[in-house]
N, C-alpha and C. Protein backbone atom coordinates (compact mmCIF):
# COMPACT_ATOMS: atom_id res chain seq x y z
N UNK A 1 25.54 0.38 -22.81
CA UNK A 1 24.65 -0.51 -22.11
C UNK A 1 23.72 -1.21 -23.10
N UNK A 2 23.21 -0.60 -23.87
CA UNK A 2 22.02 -0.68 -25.23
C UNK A 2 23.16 -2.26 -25.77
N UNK A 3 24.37 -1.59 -26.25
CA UNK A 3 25.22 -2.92 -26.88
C UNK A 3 25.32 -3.98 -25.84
N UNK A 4 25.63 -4.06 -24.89
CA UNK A 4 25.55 -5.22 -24.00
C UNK A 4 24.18 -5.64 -24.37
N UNK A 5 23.17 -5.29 -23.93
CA UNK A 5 22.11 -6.09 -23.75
C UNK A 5 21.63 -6.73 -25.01
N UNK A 6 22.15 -5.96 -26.02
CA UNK A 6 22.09 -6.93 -27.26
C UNK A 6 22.86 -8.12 -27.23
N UNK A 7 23.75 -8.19 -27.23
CA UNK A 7 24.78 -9.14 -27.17
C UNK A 7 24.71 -10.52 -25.32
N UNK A 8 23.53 -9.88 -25.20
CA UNK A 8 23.01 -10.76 -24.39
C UNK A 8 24.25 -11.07 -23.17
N UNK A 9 25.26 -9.69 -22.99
CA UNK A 9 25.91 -10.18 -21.81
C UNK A 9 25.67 -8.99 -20.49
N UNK A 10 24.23 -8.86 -20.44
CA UNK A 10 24.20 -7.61 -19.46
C UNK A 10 22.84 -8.33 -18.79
N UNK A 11 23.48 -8.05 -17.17
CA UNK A 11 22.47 -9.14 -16.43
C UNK A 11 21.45 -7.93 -15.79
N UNK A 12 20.43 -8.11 -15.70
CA UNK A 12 19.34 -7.17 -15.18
C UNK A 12 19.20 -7.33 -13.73
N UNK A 13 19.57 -8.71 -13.64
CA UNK A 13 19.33 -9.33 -11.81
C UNK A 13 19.74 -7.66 -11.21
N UNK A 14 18.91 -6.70 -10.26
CA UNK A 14 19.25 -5.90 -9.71
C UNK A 14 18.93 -6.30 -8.01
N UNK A 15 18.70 -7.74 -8.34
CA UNK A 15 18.09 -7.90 -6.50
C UNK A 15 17.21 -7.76 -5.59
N UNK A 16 16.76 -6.66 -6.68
CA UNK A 16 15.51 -5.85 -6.11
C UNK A 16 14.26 -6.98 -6.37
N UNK A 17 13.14 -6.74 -5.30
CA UNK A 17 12.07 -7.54 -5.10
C UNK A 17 11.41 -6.87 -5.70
N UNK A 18 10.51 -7.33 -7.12
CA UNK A 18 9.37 -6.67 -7.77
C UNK A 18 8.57 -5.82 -6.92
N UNK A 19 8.28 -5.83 -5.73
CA UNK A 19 7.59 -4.82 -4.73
C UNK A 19 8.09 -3.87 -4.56
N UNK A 20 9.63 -3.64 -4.71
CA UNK A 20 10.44 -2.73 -3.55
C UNK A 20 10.14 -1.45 -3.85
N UNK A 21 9.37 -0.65 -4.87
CA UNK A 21 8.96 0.46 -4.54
C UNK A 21 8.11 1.02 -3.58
N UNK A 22 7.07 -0.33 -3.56
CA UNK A 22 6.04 -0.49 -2.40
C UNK A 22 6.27 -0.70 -0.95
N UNK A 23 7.35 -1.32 -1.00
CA UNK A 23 8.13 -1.38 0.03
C UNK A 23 8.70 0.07 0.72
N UNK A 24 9.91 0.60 -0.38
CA UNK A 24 10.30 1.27 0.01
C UNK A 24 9.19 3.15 0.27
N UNK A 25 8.08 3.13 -0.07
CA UNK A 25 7.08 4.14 0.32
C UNK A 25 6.22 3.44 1.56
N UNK A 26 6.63 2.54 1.90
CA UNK A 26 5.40 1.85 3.41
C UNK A 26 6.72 2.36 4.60
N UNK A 27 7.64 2.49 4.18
CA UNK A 27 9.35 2.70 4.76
C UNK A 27 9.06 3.97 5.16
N UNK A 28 9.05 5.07 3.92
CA UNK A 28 9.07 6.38 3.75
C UNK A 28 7.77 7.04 4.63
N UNK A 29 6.60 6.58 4.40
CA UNK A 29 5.21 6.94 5.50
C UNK A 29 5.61 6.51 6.98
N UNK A 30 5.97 5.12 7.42
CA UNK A 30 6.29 4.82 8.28
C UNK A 30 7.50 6.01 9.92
N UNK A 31 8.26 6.23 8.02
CA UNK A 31 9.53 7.37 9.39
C UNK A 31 8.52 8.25 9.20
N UNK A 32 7.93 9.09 8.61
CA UNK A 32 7.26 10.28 8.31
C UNK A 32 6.28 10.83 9.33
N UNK A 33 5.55 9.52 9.78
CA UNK A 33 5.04 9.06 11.51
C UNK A 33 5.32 9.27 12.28
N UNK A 34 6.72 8.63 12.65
CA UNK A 34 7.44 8.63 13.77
C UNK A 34 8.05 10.20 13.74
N UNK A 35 8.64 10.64 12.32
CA UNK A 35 9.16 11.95 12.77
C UNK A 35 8.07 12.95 13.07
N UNK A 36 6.85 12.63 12.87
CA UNK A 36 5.34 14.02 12.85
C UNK A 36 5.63 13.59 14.68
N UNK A 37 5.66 12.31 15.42
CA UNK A 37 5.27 12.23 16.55
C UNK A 37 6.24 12.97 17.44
N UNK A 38 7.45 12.72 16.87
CA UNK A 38 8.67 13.70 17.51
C UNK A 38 8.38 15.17 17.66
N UNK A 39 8.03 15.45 16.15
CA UNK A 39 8.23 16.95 15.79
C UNK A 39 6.88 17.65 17.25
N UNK A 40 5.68 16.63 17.30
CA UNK A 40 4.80 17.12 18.08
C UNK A 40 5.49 17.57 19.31
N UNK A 41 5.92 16.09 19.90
CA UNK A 41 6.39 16.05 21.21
C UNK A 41 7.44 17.62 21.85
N UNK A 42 7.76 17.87 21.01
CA UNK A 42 8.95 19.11 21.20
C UNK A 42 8.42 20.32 20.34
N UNK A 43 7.49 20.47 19.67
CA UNK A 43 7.24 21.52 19.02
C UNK A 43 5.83 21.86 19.50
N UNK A 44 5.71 21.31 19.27
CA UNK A 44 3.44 21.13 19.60
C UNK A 44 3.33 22.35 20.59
N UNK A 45 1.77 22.35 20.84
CA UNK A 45 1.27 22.97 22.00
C UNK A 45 1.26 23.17 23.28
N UNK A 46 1.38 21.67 23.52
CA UNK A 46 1.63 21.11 24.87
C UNK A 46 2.77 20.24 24.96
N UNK A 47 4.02 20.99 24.55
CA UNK A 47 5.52 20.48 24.42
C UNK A 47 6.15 20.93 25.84
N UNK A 48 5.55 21.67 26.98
CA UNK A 48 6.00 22.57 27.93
C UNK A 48 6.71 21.29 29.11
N UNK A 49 6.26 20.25 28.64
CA UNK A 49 6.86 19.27 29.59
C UNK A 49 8.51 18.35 29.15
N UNK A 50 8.24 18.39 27.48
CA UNK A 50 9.30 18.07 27.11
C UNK A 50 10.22 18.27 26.45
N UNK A 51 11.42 17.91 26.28
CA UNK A 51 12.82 18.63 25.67
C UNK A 51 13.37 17.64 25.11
N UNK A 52 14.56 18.29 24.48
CA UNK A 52 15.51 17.36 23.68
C UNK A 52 16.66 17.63 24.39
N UNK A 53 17.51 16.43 24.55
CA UNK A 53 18.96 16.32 25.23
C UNK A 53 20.36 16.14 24.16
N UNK A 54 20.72 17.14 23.72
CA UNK A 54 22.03 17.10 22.88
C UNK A 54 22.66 16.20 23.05
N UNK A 55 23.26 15.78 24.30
CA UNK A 55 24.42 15.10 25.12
C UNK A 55 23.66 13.62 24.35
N UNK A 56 22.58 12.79 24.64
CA UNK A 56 22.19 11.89 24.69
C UNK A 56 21.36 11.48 22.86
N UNK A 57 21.11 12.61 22.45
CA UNK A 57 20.05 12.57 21.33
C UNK A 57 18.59 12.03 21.28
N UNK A 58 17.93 11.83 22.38
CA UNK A 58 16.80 11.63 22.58
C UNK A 58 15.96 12.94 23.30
N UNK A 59 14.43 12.47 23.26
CA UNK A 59 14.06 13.47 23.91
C UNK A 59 13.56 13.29 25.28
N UNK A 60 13.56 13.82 26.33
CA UNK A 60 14.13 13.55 27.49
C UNK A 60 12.44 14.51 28.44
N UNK A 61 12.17 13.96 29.22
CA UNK A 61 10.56 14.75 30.36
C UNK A 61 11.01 13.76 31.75
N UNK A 62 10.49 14.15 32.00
CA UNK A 62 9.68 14.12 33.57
C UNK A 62 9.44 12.68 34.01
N UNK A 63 9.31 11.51 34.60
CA UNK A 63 9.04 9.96 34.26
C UNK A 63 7.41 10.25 34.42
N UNK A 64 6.49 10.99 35.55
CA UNK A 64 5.26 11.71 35.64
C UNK A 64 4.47 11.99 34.44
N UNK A 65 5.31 12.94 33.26
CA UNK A 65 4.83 13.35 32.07
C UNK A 65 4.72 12.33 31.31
N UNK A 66 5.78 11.01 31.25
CA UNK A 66 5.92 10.07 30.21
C UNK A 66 4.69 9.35 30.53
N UNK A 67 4.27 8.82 31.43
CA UNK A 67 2.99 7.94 32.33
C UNK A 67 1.89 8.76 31.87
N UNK A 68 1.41 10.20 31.88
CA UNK A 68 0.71 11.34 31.09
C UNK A 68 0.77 10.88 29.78
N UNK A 69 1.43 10.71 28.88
CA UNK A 69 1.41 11.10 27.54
C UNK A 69 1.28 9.70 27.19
């Protein structure tokens, strides 16, 4: 790689947007959110109303509890 880039035939273009680390950690906090809100919903304290549905992969209550929460 070292010899290519001497020889000036090795392109750096990786596509990537000078941000995309920043990007990709606003990404990483973002699911990290959504999965803490899940993990509550079904794990938490006051999880007694709701469940998870294998069949479907969501998590699945009451339409009563959803209007609640």
């Amino acid at each position: 790689m070292v010899d290519l880039y001497n020889v000036e035939t090795y392109n750096a273009d990786t596509r990537f947007n000078a941000n995309y680390l920043n990007e990709l950690e606003r990404m990483i906090r973002k699911l990290k959110m959504e999965w803490a809100t899940v993990y509550d919903l079904l794990n938490g304290k006051d999880n007694s109303s709701f469940g998870w549905d294998e069949h479907r992969q969501m998590v699945v209550a009451k339409d009563a509890i959803w209007n609640l929460y």
